[in-house]
PDB file of N, CA and C in Angstrom:
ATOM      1  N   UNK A   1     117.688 -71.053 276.023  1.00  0.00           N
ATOM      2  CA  UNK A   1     118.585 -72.064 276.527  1.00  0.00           C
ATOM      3  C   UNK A   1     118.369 -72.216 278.034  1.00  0.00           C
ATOM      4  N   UNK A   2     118.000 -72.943 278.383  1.00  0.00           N
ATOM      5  CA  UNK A   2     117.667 -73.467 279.809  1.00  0.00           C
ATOM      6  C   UNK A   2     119.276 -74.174 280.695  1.00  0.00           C
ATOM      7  N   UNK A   3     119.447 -73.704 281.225  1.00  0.00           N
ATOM      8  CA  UNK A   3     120.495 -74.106 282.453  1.00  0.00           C
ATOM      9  C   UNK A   3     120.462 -74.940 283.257  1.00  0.00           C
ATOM     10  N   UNK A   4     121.596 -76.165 282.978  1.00  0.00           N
ATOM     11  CA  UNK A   4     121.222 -77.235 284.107  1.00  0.00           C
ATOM     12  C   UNK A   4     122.046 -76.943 285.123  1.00  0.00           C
ATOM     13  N   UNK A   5     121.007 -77.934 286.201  1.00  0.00           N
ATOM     14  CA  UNK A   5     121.093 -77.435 287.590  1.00  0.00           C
ATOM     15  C   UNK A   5     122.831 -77.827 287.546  1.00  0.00           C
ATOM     16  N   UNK A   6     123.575 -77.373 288.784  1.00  0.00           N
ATOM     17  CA  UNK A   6     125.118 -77.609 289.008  1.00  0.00           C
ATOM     18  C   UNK A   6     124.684 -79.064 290.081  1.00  0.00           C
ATOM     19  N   UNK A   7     126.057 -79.871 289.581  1.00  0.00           N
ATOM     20  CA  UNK A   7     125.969 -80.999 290.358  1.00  0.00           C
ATOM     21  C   UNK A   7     126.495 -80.731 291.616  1.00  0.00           C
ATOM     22  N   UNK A   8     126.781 -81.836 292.476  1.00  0.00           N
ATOM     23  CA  UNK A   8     127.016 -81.893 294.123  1.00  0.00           C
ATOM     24  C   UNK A   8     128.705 -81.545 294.083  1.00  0.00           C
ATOM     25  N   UNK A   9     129.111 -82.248 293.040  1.00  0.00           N
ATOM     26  CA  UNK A   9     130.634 -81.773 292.757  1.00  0.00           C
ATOM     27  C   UNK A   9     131.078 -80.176 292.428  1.00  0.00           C
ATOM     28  N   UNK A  10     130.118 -79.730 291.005  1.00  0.00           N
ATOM     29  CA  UNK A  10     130.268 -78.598 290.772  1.00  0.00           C
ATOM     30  C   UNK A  10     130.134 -77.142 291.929  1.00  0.00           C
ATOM     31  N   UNK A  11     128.982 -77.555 293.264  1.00  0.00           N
ATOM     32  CA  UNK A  11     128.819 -77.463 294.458  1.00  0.00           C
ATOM     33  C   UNK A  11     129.808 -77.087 295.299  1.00  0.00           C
ATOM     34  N   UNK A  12     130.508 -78.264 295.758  1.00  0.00           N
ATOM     35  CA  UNK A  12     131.852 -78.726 296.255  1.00  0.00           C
ATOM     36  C   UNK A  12     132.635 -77.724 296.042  1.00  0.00           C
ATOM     37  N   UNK A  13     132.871 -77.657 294.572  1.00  0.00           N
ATOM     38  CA  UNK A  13     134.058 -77.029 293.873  1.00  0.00           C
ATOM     39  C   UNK A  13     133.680 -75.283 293.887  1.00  0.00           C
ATOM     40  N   UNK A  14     132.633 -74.597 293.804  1.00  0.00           N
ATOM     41  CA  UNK A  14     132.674 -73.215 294.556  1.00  0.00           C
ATOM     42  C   UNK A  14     132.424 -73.408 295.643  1.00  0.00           C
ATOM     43  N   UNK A  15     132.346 -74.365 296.883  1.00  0.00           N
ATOM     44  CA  UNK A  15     132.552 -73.545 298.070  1.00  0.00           C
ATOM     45  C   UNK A  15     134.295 -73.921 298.133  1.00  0.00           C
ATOM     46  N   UNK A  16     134.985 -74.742 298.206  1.00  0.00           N
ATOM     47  CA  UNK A  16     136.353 -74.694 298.006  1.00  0.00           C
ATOM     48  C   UNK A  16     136.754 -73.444 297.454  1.00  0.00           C
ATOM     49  N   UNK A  17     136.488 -72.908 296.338  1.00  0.00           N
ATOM     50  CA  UNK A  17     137.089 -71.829 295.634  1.00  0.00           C
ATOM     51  C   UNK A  17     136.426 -70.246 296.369  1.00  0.00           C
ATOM     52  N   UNK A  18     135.354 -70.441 297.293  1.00  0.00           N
ATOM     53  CA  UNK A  18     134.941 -69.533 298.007  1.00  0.00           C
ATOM     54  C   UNK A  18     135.982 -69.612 299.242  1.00  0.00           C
ATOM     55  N   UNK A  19     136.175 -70.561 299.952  1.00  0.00           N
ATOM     56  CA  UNK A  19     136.903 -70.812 300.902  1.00  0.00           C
ATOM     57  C   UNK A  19     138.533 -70.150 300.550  1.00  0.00           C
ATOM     58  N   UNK A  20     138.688 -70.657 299.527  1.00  0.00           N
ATOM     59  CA  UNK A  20     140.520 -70.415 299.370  1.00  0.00           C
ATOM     60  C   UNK A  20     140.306 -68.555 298.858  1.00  0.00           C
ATOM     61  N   UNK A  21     139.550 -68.124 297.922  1.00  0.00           N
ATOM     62  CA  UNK A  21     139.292 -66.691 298.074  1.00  0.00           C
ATOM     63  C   UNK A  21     138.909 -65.748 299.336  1.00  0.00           C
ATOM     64  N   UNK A  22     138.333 -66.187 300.426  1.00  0.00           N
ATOM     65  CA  UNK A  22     138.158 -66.028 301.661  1.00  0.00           C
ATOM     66  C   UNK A  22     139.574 -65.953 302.651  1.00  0.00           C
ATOM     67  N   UNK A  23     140.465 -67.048 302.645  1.00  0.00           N
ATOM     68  CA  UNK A  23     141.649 -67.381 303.074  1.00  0.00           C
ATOM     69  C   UNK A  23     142.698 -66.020 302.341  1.00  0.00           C
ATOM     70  N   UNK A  24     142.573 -66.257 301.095  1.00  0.00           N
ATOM     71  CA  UNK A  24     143.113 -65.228 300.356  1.00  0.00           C
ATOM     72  C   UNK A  24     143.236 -63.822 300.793  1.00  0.00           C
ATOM     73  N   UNK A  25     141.666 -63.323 301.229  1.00  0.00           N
ATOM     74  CA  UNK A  25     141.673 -61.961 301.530  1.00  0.00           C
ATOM     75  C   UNK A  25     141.992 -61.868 303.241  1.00  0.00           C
ATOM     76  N   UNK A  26     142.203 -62.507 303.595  1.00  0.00           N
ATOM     77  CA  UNK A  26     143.051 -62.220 304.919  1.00  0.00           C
ATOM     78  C   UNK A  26     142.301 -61.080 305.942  1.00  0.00           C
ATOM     79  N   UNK A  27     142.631 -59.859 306.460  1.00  0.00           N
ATOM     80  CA  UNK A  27     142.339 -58.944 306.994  1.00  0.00           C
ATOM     81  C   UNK A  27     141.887 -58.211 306.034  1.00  0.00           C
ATOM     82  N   UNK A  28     141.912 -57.872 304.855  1.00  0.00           N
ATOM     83  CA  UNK A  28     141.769 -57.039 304.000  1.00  0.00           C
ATOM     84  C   UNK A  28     140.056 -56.830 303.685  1.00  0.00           C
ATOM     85  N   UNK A  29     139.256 -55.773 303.610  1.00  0.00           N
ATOM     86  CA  UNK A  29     138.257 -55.681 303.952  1.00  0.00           C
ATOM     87  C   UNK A  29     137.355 -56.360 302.351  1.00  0.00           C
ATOM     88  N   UNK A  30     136.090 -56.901 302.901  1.00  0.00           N
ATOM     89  CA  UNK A  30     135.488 -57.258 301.629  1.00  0.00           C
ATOM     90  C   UNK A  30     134.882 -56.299 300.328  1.00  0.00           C
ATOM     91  N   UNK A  31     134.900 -55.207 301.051  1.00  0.00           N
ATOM     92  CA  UNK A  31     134.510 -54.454 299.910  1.00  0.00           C
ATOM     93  C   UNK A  31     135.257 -53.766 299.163  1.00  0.00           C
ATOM     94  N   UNK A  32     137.076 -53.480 299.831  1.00  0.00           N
ATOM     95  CA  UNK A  32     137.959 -52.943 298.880  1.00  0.00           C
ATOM     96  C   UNK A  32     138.675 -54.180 297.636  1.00  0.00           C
ATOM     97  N   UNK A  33     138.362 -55.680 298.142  1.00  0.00           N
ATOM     98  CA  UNK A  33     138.646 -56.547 297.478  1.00  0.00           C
ATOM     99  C   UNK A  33     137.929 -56.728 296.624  1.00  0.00           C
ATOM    100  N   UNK A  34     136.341 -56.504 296.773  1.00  0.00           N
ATOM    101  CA  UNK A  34     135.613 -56.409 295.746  1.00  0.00           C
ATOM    102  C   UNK A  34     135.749 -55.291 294.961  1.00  0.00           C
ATOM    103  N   UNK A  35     135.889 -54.897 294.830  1.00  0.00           N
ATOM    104  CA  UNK A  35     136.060 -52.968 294.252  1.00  0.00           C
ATOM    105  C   UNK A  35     137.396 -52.960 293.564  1.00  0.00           C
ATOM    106  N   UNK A  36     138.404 -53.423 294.142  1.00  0.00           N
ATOM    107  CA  UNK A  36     139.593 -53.857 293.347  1.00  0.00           C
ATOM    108  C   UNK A  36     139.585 -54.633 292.282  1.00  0.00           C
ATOM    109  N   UNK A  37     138.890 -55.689 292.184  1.00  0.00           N
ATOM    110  CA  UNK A  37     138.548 -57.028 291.407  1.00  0.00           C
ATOM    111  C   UNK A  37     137.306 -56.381 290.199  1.00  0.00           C
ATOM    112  N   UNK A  38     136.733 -55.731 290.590  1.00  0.00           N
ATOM    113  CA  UNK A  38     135.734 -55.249 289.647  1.00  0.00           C
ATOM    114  C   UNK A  38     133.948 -55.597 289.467  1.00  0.00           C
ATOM    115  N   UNK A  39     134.157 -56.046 290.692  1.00  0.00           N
ATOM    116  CA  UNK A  39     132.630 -56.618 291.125  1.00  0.00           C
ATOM    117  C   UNK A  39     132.287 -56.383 292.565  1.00  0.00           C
ATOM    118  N   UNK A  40     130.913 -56.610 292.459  1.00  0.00           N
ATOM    119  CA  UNK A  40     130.082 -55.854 293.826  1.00  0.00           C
ATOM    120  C   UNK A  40     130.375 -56.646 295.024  1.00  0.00           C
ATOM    121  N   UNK A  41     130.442 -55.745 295.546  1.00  0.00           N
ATOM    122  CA  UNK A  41     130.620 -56.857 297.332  1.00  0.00           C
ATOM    123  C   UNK A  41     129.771 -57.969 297.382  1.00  0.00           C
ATOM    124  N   UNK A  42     128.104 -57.235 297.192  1.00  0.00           N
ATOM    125  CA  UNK A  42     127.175 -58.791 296.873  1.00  0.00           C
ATOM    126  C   UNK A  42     127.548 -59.667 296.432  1.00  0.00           C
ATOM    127  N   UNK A  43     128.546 -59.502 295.300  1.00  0.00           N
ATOM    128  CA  UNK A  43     128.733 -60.709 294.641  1.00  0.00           C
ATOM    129  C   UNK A  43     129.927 -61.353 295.470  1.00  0.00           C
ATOM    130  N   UNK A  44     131.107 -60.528 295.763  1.00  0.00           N
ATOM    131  CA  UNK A  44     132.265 -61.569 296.183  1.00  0.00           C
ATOM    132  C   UNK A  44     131.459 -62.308 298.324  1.00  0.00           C
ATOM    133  N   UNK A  45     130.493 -61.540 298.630  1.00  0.00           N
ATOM    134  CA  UNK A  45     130.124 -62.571 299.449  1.00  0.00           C
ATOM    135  C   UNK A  45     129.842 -63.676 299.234  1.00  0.00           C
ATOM    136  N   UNK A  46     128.606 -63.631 297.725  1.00  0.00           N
ATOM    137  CA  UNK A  46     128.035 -64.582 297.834  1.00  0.00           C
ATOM    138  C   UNK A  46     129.409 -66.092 297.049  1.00  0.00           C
ATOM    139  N   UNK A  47     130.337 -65.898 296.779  1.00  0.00           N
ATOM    140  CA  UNK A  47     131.248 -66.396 295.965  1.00  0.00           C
ATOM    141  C   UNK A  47     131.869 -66.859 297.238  1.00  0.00           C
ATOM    142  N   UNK A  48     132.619 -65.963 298.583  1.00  0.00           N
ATOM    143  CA  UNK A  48     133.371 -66.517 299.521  1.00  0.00           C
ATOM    144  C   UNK A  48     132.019 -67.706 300.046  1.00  0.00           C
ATOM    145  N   UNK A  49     130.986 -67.690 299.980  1.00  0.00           N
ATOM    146  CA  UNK A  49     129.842 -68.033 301.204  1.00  0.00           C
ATOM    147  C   UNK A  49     129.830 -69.387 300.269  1.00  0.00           C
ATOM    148  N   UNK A  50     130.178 -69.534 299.227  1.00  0.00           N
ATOM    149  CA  UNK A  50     129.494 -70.909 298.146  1.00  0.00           C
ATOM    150  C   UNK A  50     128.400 -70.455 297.579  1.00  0.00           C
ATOM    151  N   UNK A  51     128.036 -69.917 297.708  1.00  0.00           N
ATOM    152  CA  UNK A  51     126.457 -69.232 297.450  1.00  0.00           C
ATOM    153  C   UNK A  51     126.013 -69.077 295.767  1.00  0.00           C
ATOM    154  N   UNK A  52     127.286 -69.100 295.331  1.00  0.00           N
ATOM    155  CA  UNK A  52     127.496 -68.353 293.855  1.00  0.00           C
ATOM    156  C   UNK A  52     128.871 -69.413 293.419  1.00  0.00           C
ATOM    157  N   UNK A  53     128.308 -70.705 293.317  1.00  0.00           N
ATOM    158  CA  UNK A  53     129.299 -71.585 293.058  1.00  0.00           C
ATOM    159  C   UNK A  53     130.151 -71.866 291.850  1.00  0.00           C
ATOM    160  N   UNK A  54     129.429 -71.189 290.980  1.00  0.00           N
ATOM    161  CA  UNK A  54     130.071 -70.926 289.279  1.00  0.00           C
ATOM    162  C   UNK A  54     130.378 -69.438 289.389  1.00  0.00           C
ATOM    163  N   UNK A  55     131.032 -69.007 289.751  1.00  0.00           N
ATOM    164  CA  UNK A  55     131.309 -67.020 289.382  1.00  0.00           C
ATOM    165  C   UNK A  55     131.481 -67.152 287.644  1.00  0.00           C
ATOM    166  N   UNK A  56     131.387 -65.831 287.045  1.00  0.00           N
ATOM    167  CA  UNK A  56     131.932 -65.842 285.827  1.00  0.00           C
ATOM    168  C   UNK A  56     133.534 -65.607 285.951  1.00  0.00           C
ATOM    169  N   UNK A  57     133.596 -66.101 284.727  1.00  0.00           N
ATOM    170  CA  UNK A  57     135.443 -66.503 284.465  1.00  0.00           C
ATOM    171  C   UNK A  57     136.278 -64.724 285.260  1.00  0.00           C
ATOM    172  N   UNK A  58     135.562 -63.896 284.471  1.00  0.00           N
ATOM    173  CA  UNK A  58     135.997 -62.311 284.552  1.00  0.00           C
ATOM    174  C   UNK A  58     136.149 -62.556 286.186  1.00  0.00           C
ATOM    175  N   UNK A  59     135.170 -62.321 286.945  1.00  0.00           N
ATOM    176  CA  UNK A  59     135.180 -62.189 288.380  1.00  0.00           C
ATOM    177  C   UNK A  59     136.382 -63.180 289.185  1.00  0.00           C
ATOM    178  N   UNK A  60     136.273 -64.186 288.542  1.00  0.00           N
ATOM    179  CA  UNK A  60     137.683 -65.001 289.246  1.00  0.00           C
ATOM    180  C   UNK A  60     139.257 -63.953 288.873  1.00  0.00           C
ATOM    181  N   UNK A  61     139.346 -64.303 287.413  1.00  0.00           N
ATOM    182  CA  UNK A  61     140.213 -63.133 287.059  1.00  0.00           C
ATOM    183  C   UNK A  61     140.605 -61.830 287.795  1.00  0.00           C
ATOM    184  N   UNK A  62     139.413 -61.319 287.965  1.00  0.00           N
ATOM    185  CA  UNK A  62     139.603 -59.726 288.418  1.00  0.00           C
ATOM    186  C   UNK A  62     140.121 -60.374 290.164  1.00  0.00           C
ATOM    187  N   UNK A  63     139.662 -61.056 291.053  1.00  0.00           N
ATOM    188  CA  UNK A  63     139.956 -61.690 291.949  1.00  0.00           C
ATOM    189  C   UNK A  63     141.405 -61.685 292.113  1.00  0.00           C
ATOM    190  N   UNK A  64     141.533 -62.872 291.335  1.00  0.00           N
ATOM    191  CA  UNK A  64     143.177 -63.048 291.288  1.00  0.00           C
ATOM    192  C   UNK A  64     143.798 -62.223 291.618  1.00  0.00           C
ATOM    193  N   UNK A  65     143.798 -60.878 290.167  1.00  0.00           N
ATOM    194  CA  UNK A  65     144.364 -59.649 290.176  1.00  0.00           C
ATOM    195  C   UNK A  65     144.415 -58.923 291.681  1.00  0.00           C
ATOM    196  N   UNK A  66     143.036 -58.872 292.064  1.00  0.00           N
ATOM    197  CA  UNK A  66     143.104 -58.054 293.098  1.00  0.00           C
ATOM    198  C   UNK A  66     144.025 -59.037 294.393  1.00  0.00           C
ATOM    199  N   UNK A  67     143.794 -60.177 294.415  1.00  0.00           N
ATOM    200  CA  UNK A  67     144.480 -61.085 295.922  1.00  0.00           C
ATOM    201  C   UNK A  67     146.129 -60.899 295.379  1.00  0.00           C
ATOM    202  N   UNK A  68     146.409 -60.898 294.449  1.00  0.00           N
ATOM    203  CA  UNK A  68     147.749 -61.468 294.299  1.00  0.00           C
ATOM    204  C   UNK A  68     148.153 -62.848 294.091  1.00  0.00           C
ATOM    205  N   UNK A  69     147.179 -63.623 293.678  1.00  0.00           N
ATOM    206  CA  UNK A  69     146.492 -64.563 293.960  1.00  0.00           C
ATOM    207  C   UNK A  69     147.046 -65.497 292.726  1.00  0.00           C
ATOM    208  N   UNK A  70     147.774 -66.566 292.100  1.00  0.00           N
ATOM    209  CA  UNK A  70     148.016 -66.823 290.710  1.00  0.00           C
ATOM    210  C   UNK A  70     146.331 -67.404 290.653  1.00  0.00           C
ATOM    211  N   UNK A  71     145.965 -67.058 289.126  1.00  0.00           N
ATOM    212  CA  UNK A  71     144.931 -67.882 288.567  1.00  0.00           C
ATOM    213  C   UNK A  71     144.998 -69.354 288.973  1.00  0.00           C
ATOM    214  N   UNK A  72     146.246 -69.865 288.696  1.00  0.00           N
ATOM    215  CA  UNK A  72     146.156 -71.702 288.623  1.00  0.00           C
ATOM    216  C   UNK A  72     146.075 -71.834 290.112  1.00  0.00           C
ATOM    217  N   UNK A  73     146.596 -70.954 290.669  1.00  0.00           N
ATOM    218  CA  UNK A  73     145.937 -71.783 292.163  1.00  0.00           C
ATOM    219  C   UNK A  73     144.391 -71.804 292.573  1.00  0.00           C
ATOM    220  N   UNK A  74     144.080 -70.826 291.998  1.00  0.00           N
ATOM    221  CA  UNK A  74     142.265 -70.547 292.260  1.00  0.00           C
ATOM    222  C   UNK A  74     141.656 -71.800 291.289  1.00  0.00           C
ATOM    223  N   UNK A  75     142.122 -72.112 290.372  1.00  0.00           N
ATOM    224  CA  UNK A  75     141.434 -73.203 289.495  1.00  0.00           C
ATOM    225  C   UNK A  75     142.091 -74.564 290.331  1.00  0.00           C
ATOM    226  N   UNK A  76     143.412 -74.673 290.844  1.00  0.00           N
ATOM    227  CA  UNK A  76     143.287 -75.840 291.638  1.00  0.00           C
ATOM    228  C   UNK A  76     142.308 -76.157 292.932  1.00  0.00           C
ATOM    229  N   UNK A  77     141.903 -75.111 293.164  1.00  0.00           N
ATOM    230  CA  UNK A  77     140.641 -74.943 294.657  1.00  0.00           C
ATOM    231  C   UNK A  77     139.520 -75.456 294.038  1.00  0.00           C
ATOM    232  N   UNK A  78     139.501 -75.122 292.875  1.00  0.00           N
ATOM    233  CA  UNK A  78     138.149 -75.398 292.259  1.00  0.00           C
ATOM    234  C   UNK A  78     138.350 -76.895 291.812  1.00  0.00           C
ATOM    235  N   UNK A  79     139.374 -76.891 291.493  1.00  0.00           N
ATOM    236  CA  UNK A  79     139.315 -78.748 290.883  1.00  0.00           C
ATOM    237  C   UNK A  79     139.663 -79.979 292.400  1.00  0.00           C
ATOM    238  N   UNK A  80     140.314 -78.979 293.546  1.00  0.00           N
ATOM    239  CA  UNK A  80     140.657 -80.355 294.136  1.00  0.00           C
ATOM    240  C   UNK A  80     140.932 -79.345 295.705  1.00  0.00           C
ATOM    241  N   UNK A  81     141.229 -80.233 297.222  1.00  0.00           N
ATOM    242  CA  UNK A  81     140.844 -79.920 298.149  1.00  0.00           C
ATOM    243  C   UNK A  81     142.443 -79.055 298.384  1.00  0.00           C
ATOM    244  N   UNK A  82     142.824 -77.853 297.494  1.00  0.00           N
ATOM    245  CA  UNK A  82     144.380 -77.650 298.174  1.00  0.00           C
ATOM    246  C   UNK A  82     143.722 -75.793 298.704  1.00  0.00           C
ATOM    247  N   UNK A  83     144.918 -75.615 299.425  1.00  0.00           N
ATOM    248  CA  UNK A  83     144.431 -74.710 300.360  1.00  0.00           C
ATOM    249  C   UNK A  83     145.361 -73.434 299.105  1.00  0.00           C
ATOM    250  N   UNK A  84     144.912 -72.277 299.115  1.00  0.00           N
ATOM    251  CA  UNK A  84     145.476 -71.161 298.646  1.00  0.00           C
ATOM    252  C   UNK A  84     146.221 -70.295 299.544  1.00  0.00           C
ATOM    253  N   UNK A  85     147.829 -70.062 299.700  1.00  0.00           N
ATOM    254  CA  UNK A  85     148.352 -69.053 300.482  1.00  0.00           C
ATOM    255  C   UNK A  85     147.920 -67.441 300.431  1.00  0.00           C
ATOM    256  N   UNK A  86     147.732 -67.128 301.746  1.00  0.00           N
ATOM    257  CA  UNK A  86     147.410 -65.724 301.613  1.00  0.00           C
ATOM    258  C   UNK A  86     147.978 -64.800 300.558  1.00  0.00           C
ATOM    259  N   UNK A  87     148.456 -64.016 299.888  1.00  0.00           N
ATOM    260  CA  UNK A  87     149.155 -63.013 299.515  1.00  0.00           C
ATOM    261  C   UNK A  87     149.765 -62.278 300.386  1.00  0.00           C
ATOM    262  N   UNK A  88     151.228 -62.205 300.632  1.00  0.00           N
ATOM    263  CA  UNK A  88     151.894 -60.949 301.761  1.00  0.00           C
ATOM    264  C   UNK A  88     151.868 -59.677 300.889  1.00  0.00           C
TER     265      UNK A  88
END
């Protein structure tokens, strides 16, 4: 099964969702957020950076969990330009 390329939108829509996960982790260091969440620092850089514009579903999930983060707000970042509040 061959993988088509992600469009300019699909694009768009992980660096938004990199951005509001970025916003999310606040001061909190990248590698205990990654480590909390259940995936490698490599990966949640390349996810804050856009770099990794589709994460798998799990890694958003584990995310969430770890920010405090509701799921539906991370899927509204991904569908449209709204900003995600930090977690206190």
């Amino acid at each position: 099964m061959v993988r088509q390329p992600l469009t300019a939108d699909q694009i768009a829509a992980g660096q938004r969702l990199g951005a509001a996960l970025r916003a999310a982790r606040g001061d909190r260091g990248l590698v205990e957020v990654a480590l909390a969440a259940g995936i490698s620092p490599e990966t949640l850089r390349k996810i804050e950076a856009g770099r990794l514009p589709a994460p798998a579903f799990g890694s958003v999930v584990g995310l969430s969990r770890a920010l405090g983060v509701p799921l539906s707000d991370l899927a509204e970042a991904w569908l449209a330009d709204t900003p995600v509040h930090q977690a206190s």
